[in-house]
C-alpha atoms as a PDB file:
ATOM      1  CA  UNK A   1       2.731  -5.008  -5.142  1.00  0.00           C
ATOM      2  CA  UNK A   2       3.874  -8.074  -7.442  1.00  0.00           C
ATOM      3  CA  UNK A   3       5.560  -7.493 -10.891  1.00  0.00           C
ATOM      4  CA  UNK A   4       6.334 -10.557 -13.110  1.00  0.00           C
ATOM      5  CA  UNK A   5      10.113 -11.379 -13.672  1.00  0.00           C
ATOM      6  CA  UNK A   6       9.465 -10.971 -17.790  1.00  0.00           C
ATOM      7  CA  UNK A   7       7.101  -8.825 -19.231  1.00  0.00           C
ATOM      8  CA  UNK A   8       6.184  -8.436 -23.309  1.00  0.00           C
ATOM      9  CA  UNK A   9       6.658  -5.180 -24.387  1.00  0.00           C
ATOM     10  CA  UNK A  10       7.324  -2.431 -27.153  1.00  0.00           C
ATOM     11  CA  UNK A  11      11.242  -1.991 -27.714  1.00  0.00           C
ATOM     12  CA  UNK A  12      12.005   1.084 -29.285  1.00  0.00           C
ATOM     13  CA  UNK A  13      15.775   0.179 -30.039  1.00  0.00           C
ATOM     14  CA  UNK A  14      14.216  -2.876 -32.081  1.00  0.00           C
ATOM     15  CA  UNK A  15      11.205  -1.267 -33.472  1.00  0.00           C
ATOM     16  CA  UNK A  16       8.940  -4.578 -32.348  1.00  0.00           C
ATOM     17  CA  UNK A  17       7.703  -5.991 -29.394  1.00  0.00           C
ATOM     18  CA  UNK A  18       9.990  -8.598 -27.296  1.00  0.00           C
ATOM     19  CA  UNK A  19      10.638  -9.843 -23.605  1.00  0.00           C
ATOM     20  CA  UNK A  20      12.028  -7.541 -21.169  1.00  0.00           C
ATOM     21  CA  UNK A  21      13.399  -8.543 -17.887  1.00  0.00           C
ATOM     22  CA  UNK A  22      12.119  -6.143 -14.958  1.00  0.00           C
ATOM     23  CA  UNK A  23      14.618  -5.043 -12.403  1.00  0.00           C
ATOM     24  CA  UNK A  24      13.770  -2.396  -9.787  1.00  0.00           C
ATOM     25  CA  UNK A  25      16.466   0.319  -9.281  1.00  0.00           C
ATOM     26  CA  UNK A  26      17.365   1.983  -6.279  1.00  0.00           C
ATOM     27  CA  UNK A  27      15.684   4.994  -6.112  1.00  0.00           C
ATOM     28  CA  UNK A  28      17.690   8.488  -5.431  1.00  0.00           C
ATOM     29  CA  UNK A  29      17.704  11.896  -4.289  1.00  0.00           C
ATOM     30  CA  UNK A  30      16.623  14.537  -6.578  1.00  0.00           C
ATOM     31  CA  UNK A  31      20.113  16.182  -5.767  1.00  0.00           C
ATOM     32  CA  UNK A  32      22.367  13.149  -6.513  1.00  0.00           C
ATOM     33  CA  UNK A  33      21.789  12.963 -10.154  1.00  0.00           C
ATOM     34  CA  UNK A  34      23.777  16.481 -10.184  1.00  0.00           C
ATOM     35  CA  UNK A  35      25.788  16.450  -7.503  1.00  0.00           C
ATOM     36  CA  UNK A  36      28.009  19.481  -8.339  1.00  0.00           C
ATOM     37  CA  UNK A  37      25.096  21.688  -9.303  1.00  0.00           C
ATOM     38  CA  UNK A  38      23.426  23.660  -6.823  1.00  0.00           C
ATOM     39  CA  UNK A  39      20.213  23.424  -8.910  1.00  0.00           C
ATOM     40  CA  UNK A  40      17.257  25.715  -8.423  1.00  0.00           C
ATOM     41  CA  UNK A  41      16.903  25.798  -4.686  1.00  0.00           C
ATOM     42  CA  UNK A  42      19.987  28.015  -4.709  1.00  0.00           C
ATOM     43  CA  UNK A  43      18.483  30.216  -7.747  1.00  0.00           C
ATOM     44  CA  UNK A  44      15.234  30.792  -6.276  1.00  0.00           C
ATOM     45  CA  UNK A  45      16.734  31.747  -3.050  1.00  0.00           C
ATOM     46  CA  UNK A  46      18.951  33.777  -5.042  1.00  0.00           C
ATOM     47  CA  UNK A  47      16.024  35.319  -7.309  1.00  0.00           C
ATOM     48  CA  UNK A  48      14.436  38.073  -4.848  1.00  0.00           C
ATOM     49  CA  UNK A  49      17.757  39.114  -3.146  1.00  0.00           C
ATOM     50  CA  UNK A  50      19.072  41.881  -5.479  1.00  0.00           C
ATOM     51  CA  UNK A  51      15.008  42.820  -6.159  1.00  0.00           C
ATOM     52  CA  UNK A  52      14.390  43.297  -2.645  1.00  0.00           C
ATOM     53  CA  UNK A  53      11.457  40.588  -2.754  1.00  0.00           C
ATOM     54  CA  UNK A  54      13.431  37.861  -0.687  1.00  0.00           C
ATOM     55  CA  UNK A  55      12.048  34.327  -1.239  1.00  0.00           C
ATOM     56  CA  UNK A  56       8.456  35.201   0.292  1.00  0.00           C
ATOM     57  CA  UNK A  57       9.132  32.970   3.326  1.00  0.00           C
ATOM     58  CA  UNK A  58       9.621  29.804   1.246  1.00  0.00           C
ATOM     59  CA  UNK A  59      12.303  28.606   3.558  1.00  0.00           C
ATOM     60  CA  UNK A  60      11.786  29.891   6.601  1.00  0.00           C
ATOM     61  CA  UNK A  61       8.436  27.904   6.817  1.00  0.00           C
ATOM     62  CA  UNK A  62       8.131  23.879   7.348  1.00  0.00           C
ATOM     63  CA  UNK A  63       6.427  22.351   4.229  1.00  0.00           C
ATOM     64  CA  UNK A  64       3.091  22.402   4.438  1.00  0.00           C
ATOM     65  CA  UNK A  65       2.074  18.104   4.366  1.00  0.00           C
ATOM     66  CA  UNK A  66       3.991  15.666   6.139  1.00  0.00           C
ATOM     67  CA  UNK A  67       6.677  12.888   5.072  1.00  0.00           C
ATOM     68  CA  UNK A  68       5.333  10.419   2.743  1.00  0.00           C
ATOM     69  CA  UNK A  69       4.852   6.920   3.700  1.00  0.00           C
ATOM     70  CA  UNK A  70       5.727   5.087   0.198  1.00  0.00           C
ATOM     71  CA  UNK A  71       8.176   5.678  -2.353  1.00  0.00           C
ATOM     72  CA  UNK A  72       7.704   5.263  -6.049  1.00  0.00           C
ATOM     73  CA  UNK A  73       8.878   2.472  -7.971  1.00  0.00           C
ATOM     74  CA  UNK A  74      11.851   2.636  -9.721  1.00  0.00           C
ATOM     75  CA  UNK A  75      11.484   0.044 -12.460  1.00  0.00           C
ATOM     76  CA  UNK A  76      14.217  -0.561 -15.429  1.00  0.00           C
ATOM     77  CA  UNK A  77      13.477  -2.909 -18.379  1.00  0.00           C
ATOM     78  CA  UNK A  78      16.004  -4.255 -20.111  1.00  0.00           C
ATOM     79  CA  UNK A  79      15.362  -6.183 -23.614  1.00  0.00           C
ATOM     80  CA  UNK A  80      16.234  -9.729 -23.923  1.00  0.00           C
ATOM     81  CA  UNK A  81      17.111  -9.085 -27.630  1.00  0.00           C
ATOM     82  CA  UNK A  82      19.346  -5.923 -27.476  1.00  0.00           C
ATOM     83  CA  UNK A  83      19.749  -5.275 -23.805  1.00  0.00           C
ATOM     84  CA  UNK A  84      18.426  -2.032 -24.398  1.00  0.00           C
ATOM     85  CA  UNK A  85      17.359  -0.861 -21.463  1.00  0.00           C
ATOM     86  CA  UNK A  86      13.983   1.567 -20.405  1.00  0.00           C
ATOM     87  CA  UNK A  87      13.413   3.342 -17.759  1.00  0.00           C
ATOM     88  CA  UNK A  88       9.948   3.527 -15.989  1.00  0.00           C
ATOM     89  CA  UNK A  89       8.672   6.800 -16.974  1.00  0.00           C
ATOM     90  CA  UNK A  90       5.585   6.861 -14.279  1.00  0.00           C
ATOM     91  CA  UNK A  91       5.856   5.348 -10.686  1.00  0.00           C
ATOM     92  CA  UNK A  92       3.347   4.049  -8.704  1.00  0.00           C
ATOM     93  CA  UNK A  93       3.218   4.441  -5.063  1.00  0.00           C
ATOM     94  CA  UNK A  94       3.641   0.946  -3.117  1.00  0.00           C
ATOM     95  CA  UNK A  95       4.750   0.227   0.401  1.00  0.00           C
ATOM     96  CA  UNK A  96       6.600  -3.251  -0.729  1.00  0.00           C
ATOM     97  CA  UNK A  97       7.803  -4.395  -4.445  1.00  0.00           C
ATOM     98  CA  UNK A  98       7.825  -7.768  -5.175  1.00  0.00           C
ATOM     99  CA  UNK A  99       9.201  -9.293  -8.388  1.00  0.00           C
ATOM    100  CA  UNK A 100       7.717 -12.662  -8.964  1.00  0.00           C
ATOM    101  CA  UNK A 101       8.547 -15.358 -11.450  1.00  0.00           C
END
């Protein structure tokens, strides 16, 4: 997948439209943005314990489809006016990201 070096965009720190330089991000774990948090894996284990429910199996089973074979783009903008910088709010699934001039 190619993506242009500069693209023309809305900037909502500048309330018009300017240039924004693309730069993919490295994309992370859904655990390393709170690292110290256990998160919800721990509460729903945690949730049928004391109600005598258990977790229904959840983690005693293997997930049900297999390991992707893409990851999601992880695109940032940043504004070549303010440097504000936006983050990508949808990926797209591609095997290779190219940014192109």
């Amino acid at each position: 997948m190619k993506i242009p070096k500069t693209v023309r965009m809305y900037c909502p720190k500048c309330k018009k439209h300017t240039l924004h330089t693309v730069m993919q991000a490295k994309k992370k774990s859904k655990g390393s943005a709170h690292p110290l948090s256990r998160g919800s894996k721990a509460r729903t284990r945690k949730r049928g314990e004391w109600r005598g429910h258990g977790n229904l199996g959840k983690y005693s089973k293997p997930p049900v489809k297999g390991k992707k074979l893409t990851k999601k783009t992880d695109l940032r903008y940043v504004c070549n006016e303010c440097k504000h910088t936006i983050t990508q709010s949808k990926g797209v699934r591609a095997k290779k990201v190219e940014i192109v001039s």
